[in-house]
N, C-alpha and C. Protein backbone atom coordinates (compact mmCIF):
# COMPACT_ATOMS: atom_id res chain seq x y z
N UNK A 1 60.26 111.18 93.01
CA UNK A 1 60.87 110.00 92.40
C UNK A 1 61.78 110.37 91.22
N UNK A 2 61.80 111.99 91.40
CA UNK A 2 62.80 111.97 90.12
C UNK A 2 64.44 112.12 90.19
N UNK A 3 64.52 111.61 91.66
CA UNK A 3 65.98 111.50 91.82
C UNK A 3 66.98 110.81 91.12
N UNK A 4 68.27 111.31 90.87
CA UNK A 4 68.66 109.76 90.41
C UNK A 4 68.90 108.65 90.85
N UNK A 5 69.29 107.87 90.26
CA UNK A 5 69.39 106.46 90.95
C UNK A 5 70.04 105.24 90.75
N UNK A 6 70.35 104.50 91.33
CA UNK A 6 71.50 103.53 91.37
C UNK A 6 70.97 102.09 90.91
N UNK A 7 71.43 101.16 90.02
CA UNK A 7 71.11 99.83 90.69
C UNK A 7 71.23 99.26 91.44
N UNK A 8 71.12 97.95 91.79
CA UNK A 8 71.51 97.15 92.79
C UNK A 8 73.17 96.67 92.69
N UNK A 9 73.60 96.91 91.34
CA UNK A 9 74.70 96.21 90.94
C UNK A 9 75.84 97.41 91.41
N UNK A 10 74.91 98.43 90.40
CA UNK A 10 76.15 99.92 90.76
C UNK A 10 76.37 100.00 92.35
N UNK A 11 75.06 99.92 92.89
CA UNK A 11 75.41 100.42 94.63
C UNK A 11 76.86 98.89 95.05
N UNK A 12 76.53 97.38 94.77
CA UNK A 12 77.24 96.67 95.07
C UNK A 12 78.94 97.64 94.90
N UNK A 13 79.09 97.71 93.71
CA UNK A 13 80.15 98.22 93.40
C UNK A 13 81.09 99.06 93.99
N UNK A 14 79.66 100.59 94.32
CA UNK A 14 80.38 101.51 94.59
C UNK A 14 81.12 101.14 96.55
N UNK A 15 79.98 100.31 96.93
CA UNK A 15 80.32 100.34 98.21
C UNK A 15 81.47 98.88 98.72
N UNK A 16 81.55 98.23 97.73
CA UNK A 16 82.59 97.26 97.71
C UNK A 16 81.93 95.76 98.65
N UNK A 17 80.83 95.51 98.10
CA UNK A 17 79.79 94.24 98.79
C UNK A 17 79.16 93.62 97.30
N UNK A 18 78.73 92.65 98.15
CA UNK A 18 77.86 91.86 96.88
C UNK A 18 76.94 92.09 96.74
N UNK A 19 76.23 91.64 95.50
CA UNK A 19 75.22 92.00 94.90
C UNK A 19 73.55 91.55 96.50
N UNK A 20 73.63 90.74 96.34
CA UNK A 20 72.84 89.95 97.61
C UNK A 20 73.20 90.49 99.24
N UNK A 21 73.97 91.23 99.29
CA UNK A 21 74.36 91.94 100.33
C UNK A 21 73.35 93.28 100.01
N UNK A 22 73.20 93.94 99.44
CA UNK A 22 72.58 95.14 98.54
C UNK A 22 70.68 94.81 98.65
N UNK A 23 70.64 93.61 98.21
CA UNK A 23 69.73 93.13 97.97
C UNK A 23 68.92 92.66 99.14
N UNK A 24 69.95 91.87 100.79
CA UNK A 24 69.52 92.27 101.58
C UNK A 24 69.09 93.28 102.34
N UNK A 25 69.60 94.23 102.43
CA UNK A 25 69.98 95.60 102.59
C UNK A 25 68.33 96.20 102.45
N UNK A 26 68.04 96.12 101.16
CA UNK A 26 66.94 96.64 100.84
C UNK A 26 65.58 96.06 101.68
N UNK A 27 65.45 94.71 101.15
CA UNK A 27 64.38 93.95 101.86
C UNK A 27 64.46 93.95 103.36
N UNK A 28 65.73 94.19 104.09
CA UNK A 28 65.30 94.71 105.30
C UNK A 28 65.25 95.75 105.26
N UNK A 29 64.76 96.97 104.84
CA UNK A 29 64.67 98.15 104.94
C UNK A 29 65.70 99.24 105.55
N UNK A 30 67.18 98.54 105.52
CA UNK A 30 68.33 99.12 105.92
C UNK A 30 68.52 100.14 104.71
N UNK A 31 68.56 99.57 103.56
CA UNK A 31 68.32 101.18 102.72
C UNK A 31 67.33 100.98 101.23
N UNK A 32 66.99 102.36 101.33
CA UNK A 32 65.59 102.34 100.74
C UNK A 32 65.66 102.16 99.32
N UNK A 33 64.72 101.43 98.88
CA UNK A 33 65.08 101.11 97.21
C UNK A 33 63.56 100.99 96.81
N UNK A 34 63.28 100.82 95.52
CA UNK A 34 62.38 100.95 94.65
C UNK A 34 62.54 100.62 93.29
N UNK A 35 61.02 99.56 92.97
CA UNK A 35 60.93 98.66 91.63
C UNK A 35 60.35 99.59 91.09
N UNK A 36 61.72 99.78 89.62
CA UNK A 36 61.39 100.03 88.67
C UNK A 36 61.67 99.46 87.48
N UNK A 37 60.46 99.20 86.40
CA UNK A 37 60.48 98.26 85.50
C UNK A 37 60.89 97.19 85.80
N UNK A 38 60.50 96.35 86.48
CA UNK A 38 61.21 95.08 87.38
C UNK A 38 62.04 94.73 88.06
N UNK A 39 63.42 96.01 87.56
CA UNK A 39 64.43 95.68 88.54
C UNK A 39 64.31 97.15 89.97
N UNK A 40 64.93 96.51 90.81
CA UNK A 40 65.12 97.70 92.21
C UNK A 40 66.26 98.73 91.96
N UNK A 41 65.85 99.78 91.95
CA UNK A 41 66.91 100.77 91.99
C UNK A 41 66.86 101.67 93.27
N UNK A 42 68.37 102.44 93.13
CA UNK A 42 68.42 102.58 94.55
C UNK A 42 68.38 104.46 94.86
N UNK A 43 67.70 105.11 95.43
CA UNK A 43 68.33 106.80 94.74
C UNK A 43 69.58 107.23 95.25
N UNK A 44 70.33 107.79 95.00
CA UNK A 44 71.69 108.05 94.76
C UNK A 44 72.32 108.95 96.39
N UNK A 45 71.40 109.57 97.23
CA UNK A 45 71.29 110.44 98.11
C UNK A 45 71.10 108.91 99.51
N UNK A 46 70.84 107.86 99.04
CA UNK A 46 70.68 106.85 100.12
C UNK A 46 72.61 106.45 99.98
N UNK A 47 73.02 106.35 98.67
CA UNK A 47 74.50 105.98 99.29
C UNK A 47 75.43 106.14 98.64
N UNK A 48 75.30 108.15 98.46
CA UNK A 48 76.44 109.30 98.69
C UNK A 48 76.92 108.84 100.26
N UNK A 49 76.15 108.96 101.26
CA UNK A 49 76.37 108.77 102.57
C UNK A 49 77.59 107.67 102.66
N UNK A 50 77.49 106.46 101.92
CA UNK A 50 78.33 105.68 102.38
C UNK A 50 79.60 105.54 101.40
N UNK A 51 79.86 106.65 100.55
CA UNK A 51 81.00 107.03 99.10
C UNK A 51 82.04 106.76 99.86
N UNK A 52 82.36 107.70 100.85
CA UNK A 52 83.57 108.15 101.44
C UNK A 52 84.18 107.01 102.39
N UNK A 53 83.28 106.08 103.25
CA UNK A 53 83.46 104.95 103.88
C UNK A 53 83.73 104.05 102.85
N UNK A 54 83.29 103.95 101.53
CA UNK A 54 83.64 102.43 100.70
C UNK A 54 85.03 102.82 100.60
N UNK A 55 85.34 104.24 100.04
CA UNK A 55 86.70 104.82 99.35
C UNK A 55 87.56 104.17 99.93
N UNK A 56 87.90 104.92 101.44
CA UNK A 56 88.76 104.16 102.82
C UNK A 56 89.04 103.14 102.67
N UNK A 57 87.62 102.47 102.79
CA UNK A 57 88.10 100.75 103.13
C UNK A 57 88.25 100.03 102.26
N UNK A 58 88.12 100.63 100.40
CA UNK A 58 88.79 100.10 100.01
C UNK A 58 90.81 100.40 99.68
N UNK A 59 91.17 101.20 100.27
CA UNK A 59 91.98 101.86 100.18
C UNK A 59 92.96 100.84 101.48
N UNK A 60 92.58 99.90 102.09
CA UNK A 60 93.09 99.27 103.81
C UNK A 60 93.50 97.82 102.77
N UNK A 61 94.98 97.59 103.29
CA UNK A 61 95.11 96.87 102.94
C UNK A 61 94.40 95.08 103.61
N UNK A 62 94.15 94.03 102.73
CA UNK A 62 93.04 93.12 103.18
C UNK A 62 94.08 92.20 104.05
N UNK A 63 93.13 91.88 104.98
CA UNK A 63 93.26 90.79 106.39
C UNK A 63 94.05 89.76 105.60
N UNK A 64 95.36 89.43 106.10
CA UNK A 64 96.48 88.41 105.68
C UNK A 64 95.31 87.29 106.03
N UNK A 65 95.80 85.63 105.58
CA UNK A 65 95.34 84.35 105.75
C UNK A 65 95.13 84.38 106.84
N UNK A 66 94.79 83.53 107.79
CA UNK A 66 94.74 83.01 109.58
C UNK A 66 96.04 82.47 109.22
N UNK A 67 96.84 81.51 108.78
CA UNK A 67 97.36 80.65 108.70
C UNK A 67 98.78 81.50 108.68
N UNK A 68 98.85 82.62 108.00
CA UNK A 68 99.87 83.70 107.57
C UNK A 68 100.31 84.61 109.07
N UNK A 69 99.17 84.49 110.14
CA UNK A 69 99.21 85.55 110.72
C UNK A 69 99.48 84.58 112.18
N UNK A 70 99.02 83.11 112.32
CA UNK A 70 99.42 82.24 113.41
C UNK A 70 100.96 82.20 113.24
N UNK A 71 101.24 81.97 111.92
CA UNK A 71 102.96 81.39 111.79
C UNK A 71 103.98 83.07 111.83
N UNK A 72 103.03 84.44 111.89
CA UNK A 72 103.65 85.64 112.25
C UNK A 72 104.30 85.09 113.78
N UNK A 73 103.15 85.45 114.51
CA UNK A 73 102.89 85.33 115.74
C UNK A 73 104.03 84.19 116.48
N UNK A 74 103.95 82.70 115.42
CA UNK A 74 104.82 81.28 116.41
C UNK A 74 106.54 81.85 115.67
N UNK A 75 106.78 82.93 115.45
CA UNK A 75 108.32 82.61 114.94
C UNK A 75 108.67 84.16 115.91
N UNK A 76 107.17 84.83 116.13
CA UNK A 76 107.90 85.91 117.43
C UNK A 76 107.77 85.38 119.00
N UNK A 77 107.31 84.43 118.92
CA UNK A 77 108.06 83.71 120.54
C UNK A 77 108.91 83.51 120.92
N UNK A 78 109.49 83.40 122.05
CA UNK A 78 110.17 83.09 122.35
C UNK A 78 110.18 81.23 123.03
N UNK A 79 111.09 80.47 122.53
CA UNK A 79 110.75 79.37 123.41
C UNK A 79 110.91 79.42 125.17
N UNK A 80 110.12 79.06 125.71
CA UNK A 80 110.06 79.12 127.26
C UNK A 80 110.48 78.00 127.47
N UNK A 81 111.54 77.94 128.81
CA UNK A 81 112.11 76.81 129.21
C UNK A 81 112.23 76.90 130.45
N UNK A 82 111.52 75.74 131.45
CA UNK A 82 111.29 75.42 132.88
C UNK A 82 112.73 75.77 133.39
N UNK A 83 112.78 76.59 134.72
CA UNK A 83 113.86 76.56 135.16
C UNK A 83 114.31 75.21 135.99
N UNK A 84 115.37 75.10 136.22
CA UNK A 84 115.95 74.02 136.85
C UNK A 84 116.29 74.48 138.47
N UNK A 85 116.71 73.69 139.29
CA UNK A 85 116.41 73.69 140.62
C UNK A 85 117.51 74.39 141.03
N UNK A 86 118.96 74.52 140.32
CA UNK A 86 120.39 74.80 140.07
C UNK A 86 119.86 76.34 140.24
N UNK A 87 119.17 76.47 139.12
CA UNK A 87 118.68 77.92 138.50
C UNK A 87 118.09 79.02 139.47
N UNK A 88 116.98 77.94 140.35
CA UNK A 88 116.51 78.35 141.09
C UNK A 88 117.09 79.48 142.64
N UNK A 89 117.79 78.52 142.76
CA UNK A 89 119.02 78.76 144.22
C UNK A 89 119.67 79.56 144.37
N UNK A 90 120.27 80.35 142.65
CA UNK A 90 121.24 81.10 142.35
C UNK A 90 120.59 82.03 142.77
């Protein structure tokens, strides 16, 4: 137990999630933590592992609006137009 160790807040941080994300995390036993002096801390060797994955993704630029990325999408269409019977024959 004499590793070092993280809070709940620092791990939020380092890995770029919320505090209650962390906090789930633990209580499902996705990663291992331990009460000390009342609060949960986390040891430091549970998430070195995930340093290099927060780094990255925080490094990606973030998902445009929906709204930003429908009106991308409706101005690269093309309008489609029924052919005519003229059209057809040719």
């Amino acid at each position: 137990m004499n590793e070092p160790k993280y809070t709940i807040e620092e791990v939020a941080d380092i890995i770029g999630v919320k505090v209650a994300t962390v906090e789930n995390w633990v209580r499902r036993d996705i990663v291992r933590g331990y009460k000390l002096d009342g609060r949960i801390v986390i040891p430091c060797s549970e998430v070195d592992d995930y340093r290099p994955m927060a780094e990255a993704s925080k490094a990606l630029d973030p998902t445009p609006p929906t709204e930003e990325i429908v009106e991308a999408i409706q101005r690269g269409r093309r309008k489609w137009v029924w052919p005519t019977e003229t059209e057809e024959k040719q």
